[in-house]
C-alpha atoms as a PDB file:
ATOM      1  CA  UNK A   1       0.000   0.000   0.000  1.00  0.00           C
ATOM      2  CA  UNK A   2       1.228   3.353  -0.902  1.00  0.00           C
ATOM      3  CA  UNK A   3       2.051   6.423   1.516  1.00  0.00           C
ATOM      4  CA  UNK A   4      -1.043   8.276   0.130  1.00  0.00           C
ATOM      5  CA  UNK A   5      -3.393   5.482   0.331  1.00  0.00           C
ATOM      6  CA  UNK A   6      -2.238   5.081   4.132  1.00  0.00           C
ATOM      7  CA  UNK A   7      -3.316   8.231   4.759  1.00  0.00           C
ATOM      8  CA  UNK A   8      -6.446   8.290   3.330  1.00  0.00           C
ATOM      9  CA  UNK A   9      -7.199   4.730   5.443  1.00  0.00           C
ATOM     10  CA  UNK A  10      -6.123   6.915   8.371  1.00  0.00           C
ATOM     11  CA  UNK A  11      -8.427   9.444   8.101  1.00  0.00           C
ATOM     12  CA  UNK A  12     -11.105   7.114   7.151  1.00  0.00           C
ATOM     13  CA  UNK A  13     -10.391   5.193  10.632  1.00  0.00           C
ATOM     14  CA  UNK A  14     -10.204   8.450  12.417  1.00  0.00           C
ATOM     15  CA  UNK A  15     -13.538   9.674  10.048  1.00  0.00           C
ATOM     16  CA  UNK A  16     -14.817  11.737  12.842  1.00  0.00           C
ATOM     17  CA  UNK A  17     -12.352  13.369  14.467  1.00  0.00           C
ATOM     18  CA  UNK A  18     -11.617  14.586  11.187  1.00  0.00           C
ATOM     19  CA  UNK A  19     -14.805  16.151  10.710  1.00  0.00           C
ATOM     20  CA  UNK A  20     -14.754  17.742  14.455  1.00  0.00           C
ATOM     21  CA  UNK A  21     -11.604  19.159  13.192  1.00  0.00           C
ATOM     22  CA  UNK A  22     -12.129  20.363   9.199  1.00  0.00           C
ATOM     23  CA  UNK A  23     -15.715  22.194  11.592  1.00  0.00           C
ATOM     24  CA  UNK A  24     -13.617  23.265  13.594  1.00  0.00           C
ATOM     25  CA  UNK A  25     -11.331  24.912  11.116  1.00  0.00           C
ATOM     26  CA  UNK A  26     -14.569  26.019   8.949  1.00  0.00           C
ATOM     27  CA  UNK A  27     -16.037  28.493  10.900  1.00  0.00           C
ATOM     28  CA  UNK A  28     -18.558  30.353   8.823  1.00  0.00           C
ATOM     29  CA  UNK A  29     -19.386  27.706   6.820  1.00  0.00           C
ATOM     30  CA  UNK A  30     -20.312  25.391   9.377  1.00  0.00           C
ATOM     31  CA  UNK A  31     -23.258  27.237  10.647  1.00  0.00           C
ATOM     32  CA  UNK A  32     -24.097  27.056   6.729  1.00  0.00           C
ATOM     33  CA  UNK A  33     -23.901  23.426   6.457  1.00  0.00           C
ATOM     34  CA  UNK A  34     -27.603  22.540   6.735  1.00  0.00           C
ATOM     35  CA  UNK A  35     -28.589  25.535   4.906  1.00  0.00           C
ATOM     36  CA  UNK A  36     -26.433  24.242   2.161  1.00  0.00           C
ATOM     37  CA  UNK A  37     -27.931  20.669   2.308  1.00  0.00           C
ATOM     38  CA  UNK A  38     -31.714  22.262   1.991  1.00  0.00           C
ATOM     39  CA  UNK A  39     -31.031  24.389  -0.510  1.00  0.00           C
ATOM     40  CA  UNK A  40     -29.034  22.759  -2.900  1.00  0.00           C
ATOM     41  CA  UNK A  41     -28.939  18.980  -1.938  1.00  0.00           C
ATOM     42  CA  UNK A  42     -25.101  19.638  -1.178  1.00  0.00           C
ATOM     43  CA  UNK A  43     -23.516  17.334   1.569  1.00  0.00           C
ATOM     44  CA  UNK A  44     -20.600  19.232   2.270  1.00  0.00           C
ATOM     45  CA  UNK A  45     -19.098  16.503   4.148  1.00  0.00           C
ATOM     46  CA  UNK A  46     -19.529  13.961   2.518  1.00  0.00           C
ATOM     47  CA  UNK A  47     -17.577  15.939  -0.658  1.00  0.00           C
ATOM     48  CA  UNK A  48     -15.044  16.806   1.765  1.00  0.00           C
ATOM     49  CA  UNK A  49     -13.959  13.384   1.802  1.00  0.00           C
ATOM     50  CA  UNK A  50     -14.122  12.546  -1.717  1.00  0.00           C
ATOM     51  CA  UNK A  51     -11.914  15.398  -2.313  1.00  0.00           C
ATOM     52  CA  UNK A  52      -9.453  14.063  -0.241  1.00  0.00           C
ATOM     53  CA  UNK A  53      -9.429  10.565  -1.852  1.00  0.00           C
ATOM     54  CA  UNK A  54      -9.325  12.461  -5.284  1.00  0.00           C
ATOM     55  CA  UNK A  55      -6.544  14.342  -3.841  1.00  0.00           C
ATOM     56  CA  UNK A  56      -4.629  11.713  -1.604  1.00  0.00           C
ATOM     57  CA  UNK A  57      -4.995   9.594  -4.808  1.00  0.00           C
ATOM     58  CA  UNK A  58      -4.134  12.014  -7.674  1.00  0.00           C
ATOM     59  CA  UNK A  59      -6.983  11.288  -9.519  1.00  0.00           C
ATOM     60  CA  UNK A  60      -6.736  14.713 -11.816  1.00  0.00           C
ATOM     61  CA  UNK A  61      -9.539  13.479 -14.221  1.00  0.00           C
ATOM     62  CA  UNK A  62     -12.058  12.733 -11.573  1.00  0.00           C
ATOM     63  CA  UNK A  63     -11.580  15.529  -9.880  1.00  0.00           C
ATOM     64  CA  UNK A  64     -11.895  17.893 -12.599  1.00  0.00           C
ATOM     65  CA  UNK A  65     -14.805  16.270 -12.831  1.00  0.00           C
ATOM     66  CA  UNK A  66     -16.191  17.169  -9.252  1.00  0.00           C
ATOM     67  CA  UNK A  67     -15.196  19.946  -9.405  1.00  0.00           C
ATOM     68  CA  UNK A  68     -16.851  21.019 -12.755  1.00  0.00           C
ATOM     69  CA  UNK A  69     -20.298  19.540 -10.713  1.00  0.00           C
ATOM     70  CA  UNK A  70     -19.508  21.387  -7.625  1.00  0.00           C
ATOM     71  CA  UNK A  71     -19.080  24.558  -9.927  1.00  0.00           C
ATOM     72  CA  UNK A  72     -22.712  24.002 -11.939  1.00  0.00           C
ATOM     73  CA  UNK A  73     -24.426  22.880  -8.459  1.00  0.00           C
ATOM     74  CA  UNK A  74     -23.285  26.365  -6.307  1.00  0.00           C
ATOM     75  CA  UNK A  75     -23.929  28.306  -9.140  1.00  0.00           C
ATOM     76  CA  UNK A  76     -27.012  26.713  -9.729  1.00  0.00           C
ATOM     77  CA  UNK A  77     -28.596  27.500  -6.475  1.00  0.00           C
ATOM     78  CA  UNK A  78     -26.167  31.004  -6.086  1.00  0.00           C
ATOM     79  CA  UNK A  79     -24.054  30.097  -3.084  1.00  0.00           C
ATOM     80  CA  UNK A  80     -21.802  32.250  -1.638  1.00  0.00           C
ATOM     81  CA  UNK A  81     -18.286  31.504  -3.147  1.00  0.00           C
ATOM     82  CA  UNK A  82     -16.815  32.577  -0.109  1.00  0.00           C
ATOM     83  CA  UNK A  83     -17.928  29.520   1.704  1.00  0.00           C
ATOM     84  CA  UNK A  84     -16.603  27.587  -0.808  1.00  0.00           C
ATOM     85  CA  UNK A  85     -13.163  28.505  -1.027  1.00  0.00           C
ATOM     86  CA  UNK A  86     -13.123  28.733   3.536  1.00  0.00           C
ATOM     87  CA  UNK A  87     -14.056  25.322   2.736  1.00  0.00           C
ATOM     88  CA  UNK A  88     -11.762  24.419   0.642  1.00  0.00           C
ATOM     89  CA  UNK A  89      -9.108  26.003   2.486  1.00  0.00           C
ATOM     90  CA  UNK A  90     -10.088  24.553   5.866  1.00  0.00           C
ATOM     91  CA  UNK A  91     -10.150  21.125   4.291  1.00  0.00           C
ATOM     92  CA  UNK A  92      -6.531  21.802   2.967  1.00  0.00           C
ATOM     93  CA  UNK A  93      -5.251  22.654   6.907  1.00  0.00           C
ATOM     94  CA  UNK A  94      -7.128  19.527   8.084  1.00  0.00           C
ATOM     95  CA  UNK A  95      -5.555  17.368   5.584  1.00  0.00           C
ATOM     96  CA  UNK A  96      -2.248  18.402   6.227  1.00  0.00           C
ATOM     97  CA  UNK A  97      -3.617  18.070  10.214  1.00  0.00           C
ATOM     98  CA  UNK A  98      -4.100  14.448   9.720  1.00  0.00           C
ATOM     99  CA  UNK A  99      -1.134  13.671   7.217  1.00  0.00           C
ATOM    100  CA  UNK A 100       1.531  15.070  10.299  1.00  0.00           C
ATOM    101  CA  UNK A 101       0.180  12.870  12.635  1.00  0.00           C
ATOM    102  CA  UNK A 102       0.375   9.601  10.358  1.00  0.00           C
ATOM    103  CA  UNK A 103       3.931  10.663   9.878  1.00  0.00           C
ATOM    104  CA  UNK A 104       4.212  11.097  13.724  1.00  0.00           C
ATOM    105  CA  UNK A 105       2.379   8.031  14.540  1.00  0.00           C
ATOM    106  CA  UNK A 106       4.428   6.023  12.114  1.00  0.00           C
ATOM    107  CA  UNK A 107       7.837   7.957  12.529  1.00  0.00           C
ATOM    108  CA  UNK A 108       8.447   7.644   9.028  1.00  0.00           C
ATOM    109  CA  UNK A 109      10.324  10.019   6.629  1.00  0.00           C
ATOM    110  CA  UNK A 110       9.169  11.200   3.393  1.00  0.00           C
ATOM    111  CA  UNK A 111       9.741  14.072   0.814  1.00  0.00           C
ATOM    112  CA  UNK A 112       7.843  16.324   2.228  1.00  0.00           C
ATOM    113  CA  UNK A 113       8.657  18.877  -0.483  1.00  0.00           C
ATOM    114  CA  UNK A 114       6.957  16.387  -3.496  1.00  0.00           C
ATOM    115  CA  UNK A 115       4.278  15.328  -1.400  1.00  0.00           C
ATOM    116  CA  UNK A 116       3.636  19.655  -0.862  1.00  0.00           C
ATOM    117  CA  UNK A 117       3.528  20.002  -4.246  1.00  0.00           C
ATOM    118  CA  UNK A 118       0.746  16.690  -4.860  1.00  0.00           C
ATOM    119  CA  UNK A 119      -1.429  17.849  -2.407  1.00  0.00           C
ATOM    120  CA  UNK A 120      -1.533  21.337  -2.854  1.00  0.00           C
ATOM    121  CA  UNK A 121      -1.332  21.589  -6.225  1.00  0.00           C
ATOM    122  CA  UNK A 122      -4.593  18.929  -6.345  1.00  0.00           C
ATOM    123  CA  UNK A 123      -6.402  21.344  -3.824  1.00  0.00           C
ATOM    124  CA  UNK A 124      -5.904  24.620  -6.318  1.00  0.00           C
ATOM    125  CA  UNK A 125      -6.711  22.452  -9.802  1.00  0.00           C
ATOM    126  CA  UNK A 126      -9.732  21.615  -8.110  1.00  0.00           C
ATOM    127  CA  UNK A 127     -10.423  25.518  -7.206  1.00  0.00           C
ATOM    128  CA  UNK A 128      -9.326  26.538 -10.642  1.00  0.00           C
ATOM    129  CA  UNK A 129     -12.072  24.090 -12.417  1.00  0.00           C
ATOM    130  CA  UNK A 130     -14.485  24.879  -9.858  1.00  0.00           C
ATOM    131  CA  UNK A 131     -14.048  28.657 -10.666  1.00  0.00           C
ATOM    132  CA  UNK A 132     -14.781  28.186 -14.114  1.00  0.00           C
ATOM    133  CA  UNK A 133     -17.141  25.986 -14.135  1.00  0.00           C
ATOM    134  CA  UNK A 134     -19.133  28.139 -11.759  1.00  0.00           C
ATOM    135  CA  UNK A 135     -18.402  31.276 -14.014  1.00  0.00           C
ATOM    136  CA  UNK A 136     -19.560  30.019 -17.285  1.00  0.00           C
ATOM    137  CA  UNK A 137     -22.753  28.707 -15.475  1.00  0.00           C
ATOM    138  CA  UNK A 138     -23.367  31.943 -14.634  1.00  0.00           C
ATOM    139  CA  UNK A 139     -22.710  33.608 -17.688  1.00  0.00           C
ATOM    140  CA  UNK A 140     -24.964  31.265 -19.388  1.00  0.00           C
ATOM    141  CA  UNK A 141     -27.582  31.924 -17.211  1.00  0.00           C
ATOM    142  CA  UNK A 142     -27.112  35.423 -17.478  1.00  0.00           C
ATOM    143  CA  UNK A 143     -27.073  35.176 -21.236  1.00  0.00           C
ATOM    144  CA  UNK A 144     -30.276  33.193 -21.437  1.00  0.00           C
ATOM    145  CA  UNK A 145     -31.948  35.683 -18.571  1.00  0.00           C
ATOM    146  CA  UNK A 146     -30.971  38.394 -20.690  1.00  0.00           C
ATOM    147  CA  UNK A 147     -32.568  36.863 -24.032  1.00  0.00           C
ATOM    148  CA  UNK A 148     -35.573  36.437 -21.729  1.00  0.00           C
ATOM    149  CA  UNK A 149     -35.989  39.652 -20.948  1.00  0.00           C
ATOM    150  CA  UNK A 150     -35.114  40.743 -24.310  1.00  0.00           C
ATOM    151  CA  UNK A 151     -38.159  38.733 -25.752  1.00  0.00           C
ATOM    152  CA  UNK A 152     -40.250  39.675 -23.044  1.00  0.00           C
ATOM    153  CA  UNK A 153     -39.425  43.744 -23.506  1.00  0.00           C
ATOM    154  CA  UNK A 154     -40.682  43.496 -27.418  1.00  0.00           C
ATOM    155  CA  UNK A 155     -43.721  41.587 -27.058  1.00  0.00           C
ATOM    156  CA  UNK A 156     -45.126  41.752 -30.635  1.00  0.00           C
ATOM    157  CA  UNK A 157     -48.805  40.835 -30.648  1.00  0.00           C
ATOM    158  CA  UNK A 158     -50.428  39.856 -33.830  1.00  0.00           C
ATOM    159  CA  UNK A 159     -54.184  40.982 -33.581  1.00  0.00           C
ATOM    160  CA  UNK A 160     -54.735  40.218 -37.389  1.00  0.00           C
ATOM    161  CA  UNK A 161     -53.106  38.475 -40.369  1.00  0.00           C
ATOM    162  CA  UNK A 162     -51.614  41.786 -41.393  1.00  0.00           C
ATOM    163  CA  UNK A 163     -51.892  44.118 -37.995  1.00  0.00           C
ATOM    164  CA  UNK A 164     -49.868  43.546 -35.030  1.00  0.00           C
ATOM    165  CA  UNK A 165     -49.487  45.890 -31.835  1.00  0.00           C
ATOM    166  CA  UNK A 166     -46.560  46.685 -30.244  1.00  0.00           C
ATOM    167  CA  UNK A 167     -46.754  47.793 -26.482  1.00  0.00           C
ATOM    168  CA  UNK A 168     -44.067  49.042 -25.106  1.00  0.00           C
ATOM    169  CA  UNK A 169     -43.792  49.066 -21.233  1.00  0.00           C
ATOM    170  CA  UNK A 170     -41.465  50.751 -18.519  1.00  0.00           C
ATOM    171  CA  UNK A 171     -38.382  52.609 -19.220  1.00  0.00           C
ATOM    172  CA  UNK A 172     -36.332  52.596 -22.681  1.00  0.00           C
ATOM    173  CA  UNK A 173     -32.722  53.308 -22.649  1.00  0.00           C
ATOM    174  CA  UNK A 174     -30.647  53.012 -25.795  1.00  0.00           C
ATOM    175  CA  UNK A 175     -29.938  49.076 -25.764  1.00  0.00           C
ATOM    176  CA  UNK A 176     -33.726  48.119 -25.435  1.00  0.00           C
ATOM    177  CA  UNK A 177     -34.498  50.471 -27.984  1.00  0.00           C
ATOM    178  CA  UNK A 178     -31.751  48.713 -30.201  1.00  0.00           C
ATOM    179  CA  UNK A 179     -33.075  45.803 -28.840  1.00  0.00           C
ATOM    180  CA  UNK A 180     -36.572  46.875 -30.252  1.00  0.00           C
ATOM    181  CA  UNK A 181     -35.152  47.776 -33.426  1.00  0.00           C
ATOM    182  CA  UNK A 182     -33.832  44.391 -34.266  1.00  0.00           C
ATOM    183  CA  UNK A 183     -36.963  42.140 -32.634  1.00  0.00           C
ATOM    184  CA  UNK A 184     -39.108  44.621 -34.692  1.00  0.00           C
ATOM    185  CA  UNK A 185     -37.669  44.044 -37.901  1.00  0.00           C
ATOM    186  CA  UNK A 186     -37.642  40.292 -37.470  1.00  0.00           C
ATOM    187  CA  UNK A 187     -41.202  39.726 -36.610  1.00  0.00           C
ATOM    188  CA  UNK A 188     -42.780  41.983 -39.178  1.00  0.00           C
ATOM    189  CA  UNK A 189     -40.692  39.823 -41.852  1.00  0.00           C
ATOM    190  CA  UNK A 190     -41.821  37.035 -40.585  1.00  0.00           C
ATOM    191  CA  UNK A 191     -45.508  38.015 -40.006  1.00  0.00           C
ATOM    192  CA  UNK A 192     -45.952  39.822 -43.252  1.00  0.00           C
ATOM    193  CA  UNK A 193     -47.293  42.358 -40.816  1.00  0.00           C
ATOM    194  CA  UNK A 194     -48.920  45.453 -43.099  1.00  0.00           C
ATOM    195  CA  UNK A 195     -49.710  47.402 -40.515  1.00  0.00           C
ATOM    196  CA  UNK A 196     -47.879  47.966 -37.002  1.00  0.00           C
ATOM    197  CA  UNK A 197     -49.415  49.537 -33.953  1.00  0.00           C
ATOM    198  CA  UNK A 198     -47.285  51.131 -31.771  1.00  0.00           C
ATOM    199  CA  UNK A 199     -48.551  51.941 -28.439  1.00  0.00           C
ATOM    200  CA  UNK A 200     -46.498  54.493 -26.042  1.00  0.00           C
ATOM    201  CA  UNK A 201     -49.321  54.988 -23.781  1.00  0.00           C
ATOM    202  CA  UNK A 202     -47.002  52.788 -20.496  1.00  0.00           C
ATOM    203  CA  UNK A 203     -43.626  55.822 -21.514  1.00  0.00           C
ATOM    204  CA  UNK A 204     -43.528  58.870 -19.383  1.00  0.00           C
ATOM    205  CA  UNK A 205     -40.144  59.961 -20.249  1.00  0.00           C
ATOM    206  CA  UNK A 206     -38.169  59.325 -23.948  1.00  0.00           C
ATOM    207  CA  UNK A 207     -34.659  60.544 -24.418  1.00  0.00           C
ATOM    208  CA  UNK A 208     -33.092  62.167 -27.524  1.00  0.00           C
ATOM    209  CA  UNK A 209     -31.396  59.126 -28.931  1.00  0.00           C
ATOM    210  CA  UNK A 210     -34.352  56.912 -28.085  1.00  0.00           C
ATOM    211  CA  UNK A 211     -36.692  58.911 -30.043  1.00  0.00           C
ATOM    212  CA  UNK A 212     -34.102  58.742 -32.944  1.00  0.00           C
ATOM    213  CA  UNK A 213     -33.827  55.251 -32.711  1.00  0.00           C
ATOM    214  CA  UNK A 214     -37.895  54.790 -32.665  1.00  0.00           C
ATOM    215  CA  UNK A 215     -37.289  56.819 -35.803  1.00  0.00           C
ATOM    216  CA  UNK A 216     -35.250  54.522 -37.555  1.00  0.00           C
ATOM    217  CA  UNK A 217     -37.600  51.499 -36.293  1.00  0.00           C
ATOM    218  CA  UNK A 218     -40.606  53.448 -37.827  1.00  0.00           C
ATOM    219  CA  UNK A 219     -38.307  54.005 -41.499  1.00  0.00           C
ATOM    220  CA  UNK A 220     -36.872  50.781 -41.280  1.00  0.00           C
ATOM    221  CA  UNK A 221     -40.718  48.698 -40.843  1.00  0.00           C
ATOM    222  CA  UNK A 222     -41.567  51.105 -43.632  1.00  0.00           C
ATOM    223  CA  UNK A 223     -38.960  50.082 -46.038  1.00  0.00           C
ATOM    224  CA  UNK A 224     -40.704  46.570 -45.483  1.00  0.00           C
ATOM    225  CA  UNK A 225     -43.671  47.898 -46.765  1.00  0.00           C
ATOM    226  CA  UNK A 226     -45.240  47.677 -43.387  1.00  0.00           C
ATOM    227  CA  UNK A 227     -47.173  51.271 -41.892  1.00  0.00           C
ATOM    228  CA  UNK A 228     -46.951  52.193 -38.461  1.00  0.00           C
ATOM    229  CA  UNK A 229     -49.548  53.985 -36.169  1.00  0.00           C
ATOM    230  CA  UNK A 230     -48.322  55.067 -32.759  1.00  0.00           C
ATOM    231  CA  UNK A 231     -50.864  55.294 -29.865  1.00  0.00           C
ATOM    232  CA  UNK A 232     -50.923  56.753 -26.423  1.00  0.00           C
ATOM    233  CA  UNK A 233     -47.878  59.309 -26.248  1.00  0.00           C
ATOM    234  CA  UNK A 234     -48.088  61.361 -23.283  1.00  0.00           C
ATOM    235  CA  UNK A 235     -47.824  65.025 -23.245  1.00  0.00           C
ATOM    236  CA  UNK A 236     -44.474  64.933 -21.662  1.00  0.00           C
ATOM    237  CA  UNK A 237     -43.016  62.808 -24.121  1.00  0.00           C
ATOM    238  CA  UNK A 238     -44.699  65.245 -26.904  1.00  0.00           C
ATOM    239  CA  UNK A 239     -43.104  68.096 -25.602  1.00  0.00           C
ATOM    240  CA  UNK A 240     -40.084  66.343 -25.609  1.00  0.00           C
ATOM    241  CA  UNK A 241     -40.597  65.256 -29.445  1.00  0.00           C
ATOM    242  CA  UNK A 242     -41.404  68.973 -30.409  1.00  0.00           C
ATOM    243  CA  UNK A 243     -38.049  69.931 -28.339  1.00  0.00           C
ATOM    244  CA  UNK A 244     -36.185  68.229 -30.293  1.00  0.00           C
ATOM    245  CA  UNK A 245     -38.199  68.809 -33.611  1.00  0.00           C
ATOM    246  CA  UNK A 246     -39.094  65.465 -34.323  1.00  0.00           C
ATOM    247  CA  UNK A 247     -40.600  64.750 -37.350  1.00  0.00           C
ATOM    248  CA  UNK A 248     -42.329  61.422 -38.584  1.00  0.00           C
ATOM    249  CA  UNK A 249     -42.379  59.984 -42.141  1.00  0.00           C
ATOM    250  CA  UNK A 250     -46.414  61.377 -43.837  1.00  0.00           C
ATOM    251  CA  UNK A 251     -47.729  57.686 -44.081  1.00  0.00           C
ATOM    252  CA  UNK A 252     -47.073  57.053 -39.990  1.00  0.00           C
ATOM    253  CA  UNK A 253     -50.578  57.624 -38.458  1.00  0.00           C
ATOM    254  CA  UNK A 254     -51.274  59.451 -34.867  1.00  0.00           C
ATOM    255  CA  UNK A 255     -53.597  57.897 -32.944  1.00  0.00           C
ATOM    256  CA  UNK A 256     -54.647  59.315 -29.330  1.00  0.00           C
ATOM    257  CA  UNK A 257     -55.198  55.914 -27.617  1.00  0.00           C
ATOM    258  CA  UNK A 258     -54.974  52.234 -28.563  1.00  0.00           C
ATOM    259  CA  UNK A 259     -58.534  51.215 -28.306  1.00  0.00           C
ATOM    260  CA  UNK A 260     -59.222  54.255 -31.454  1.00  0.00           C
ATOM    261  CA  UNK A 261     -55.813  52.472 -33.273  1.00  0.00           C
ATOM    262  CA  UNK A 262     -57.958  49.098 -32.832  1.00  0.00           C
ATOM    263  CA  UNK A 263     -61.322  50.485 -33.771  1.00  0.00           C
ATOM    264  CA  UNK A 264     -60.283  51.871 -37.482  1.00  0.00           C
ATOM    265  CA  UNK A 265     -57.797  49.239 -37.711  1.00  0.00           C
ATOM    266  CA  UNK A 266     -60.467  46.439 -37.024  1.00  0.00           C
ATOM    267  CA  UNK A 267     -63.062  48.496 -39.109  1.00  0.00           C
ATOM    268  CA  UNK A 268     -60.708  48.161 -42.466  1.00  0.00           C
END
């Protein structure tokens, strides 16, 4: 039997006086460690200990695979990192705890230097994959939250086979409104749409470059051969329009709310 394998049979044998110990060392986290379990189905020391046989072992492969788990799983259910890396790093004292007093135990002599560089070097490959794993979780999360919302803020409706409404809802800064621009374009294409009711009636405020991009949203549908009729605009966002001497293409139609837009539009 190997040194490493001795170790992790000593450990095993001494299972929970390890634990006491690696809680000990763990602080924070171990007034976490039920939380953890509830939340996200984590046994934290249960993982411990497989990390340490991954570790002991050198079992790179399988523990880039834990790691990569652990990395999906915490960023799954958006645990802290923090506890993750005390744990890590309290799991990396206790190990090194438990190898001294196998070597004690067992007054045997090793190189301590290669074995440093084994363990350690285990512990921050397993930190590094966990890392990014957990990043690009998130990121892809974030990515398809963002899409999400993206869909959500350009909620074409199609009311007809040729009319569609478009209500737009809440603030509009200049990436929704390019956001708008592009969703717009698409869906008309797609739904042949002849006419396109725009209704403005949920903005309160509309910024310079906003109302030149609804411009170019209104010229570009129009190039497709599709009209627009915009509903619902608010005094202060009219005085804001005449401020900046805004000007709409002849063939886009001013309606004062949506339910006249629907009447003539439902009347043709």
């Amino acid at each position: 039997m190997t040194f490493n394998s001795e170790v992790i049979r000593f450990i095993e044998e001494n299972g929970e006086s390890f634990e006491n110990e690696l809680l000990q060392e763990a602080a924070t986290v171990r007034e976490k460690i039920n939380t953890i379990l509830e939340v996200g189905n984590i046994d934290l020391i249960n993982n411990a200990h497989k990390l340490v046989g991954y570790t002991m072992e050198s079992k790179l492969e399988e523990l880039q695979q834990f790691a990569k788990g652990e990395g999906i799983a915490w960023a799954t259910h958006s645990l802290t990192l923090s506890f993750k890396l005390e744990w890590v790093q309290a799991i990396r004292r206790t190990v090194w705890t438990f190898v001294q007093r196998f070597i004690d135990e067992n007054k045997m002599e090793i190189d301590f230097f290669q074995l440093e560089r084994q363990i350690n070097s285990s512990l921050d490959q397993f930190l590094n994959a966990f890392f990014i794993s957990y990043s690009a979780y998130k990121d892809e999360l974030l990515k398809a939250q963002r899409q999400l919302v993206e869909n959500l803020s350009v909620p074409i409706i199609p009311i007809t086979s040729t009319v569609c409404i478009l209500p737009v809802i809440g603030s509009i800064d200049y990436f929704r409104s390019k956001v708008m621009e592009e969703k717009v374009l698409m869906e008309v294409g797609r739904l042949h749409t002849e006419t396109l009711i725009m209704d403005l009636s949920g903005i309160a405020v509309m910024e310079a470059e906003v109302i030149d991009q609804l411009k170019k949203i209104i010229d570009g549908v129009a190039l497709m051969g599709c009209t627009t009729a915009i509903s619902g605009l608010r005094p202060d966002v009219v005085r804001s329009m005449v401020r900046f001497g805004v000007e709409f293409d002849k063939d886009t139609q001013m309606v004062g709310t949506l339910q006249q837009a629907l009447s003539i539009y439902f009347k043709n």
